[in-house]
C-alpha atoms as a PDB file:
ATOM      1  CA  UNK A   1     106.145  94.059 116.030  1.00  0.00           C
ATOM      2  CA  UNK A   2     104.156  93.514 113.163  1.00  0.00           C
ATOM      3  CA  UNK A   3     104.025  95.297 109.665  1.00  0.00           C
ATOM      4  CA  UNK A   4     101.086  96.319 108.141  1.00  0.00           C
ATOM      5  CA  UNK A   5     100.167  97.900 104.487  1.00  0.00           C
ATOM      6  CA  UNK A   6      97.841 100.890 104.569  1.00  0.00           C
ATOM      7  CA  UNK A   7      95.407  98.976 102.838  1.00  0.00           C
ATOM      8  CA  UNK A   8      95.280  96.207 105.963  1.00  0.00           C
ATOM      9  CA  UNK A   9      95.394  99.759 108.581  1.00  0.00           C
ATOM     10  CA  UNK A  10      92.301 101.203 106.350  1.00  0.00           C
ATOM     11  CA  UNK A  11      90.001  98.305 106.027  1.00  0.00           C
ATOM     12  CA  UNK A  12      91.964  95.419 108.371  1.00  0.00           C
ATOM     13  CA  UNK A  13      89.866  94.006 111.201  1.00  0.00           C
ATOM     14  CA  UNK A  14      92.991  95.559 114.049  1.00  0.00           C
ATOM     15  CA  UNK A  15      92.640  98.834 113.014  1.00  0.00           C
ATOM     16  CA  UNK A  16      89.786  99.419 110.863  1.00  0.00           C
ATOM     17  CA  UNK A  17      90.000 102.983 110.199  1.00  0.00           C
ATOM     18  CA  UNK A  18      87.570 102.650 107.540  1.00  0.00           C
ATOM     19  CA  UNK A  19      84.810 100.786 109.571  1.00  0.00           C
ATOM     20  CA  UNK A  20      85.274 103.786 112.639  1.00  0.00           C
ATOM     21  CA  UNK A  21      84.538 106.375 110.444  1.00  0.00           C
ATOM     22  CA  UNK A  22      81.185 104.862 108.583  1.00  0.00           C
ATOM     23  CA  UNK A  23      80.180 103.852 112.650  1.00  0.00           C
ATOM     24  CA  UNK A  24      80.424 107.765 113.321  1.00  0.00           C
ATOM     25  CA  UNK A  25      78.813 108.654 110.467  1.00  0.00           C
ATOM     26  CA  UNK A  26      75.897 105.985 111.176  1.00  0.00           C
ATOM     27  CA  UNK A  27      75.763 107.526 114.345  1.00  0.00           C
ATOM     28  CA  UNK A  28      75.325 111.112 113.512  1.00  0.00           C
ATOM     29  CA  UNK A  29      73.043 110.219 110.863  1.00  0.00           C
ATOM     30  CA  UNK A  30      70.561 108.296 113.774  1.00  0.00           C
ATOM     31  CA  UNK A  31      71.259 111.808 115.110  1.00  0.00           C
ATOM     32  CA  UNK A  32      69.390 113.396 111.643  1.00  0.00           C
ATOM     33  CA  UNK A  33      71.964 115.656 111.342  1.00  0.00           C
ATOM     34  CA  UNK A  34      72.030 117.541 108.285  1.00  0.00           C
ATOM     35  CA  UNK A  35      73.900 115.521 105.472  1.00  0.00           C
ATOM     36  CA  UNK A  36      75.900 118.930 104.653  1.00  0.00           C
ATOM     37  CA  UNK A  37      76.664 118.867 107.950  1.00  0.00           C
ATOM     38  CA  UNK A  38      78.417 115.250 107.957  1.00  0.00           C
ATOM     39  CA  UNK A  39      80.083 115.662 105.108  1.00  0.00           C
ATOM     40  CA  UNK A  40      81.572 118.773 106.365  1.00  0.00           C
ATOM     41  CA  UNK A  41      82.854 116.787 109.221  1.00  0.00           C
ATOM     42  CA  UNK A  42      84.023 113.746 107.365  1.00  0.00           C
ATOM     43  CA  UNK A  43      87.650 114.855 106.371  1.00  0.00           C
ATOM     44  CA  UNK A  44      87.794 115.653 110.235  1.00  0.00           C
ATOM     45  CA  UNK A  45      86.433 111.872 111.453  1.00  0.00           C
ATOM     46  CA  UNK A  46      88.990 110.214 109.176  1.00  0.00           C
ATOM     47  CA  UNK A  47      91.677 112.659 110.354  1.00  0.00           C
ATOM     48  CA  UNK A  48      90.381 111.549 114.335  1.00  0.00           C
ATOM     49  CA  UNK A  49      90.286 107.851 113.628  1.00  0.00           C
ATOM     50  CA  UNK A  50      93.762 108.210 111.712  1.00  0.00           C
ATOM     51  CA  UNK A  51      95.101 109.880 114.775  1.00  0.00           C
ATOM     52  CA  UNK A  52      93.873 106.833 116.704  1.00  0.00           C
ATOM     53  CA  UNK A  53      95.237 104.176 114.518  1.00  0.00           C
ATOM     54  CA  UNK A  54      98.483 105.860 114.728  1.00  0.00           C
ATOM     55  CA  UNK A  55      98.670 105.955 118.568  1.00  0.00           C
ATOM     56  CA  UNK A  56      97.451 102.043 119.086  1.00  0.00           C
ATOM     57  CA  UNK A  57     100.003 101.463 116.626  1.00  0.00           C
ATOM     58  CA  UNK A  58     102.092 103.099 118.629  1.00  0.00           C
ATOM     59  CA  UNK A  59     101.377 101.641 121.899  1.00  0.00           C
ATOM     60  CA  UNK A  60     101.370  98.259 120.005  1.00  0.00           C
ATOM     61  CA  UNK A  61     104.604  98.317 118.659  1.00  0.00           C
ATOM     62  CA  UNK A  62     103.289  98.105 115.055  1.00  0.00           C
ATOM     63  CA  UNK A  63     104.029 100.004 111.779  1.00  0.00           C
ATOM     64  CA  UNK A  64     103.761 100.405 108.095  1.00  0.00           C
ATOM     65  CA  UNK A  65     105.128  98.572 105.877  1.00  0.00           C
ATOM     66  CA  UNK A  66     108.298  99.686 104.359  1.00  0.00           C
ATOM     67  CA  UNK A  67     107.104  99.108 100.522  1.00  0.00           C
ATOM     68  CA  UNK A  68     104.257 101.197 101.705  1.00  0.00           C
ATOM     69  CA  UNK A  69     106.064 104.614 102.861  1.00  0.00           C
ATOM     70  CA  UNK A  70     108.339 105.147 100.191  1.00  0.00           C
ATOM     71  CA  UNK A  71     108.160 108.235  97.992  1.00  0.00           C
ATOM     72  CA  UNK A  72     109.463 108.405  94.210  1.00  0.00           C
ATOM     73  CA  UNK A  73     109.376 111.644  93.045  1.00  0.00           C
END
């Protein structure tokens, strides 16, 4: 089981949220779909590829980082 900071799940080579969201994008925009349109959608596609992260994380046996899931209020 490995530990990983958000930073490494964002813009890490394993998970890459990051890089599957500007993919989708890329791809709609080849598409020509209306700019208003994807950024409509975009909260949505990182929400998705967040989703997916979390389940291969999952099925992995990986997780966050203690340091990184604390809250201070």
């Amino acid at each position: 089981m490995a530990k990983y900071t958000l930073e490494e799940i964002m813009y890490g080579d394993k998970y890459g949220i990051e890089s599957a969201v500007f993919v989708e994008v890329f791809r709609l925009a080849e598409k020509k779909v209306d700019a208003k349109t994807i950024r409509e959608q975009l909260n949505m596609i990182y929400v998705k590829h967040t989703l997916l992260a979390a389940k291969k994380m999952h099925e992995e046996g990986d997780c966050i980082s203690d340091n990184e899931i604390t809250i201070a209020f």
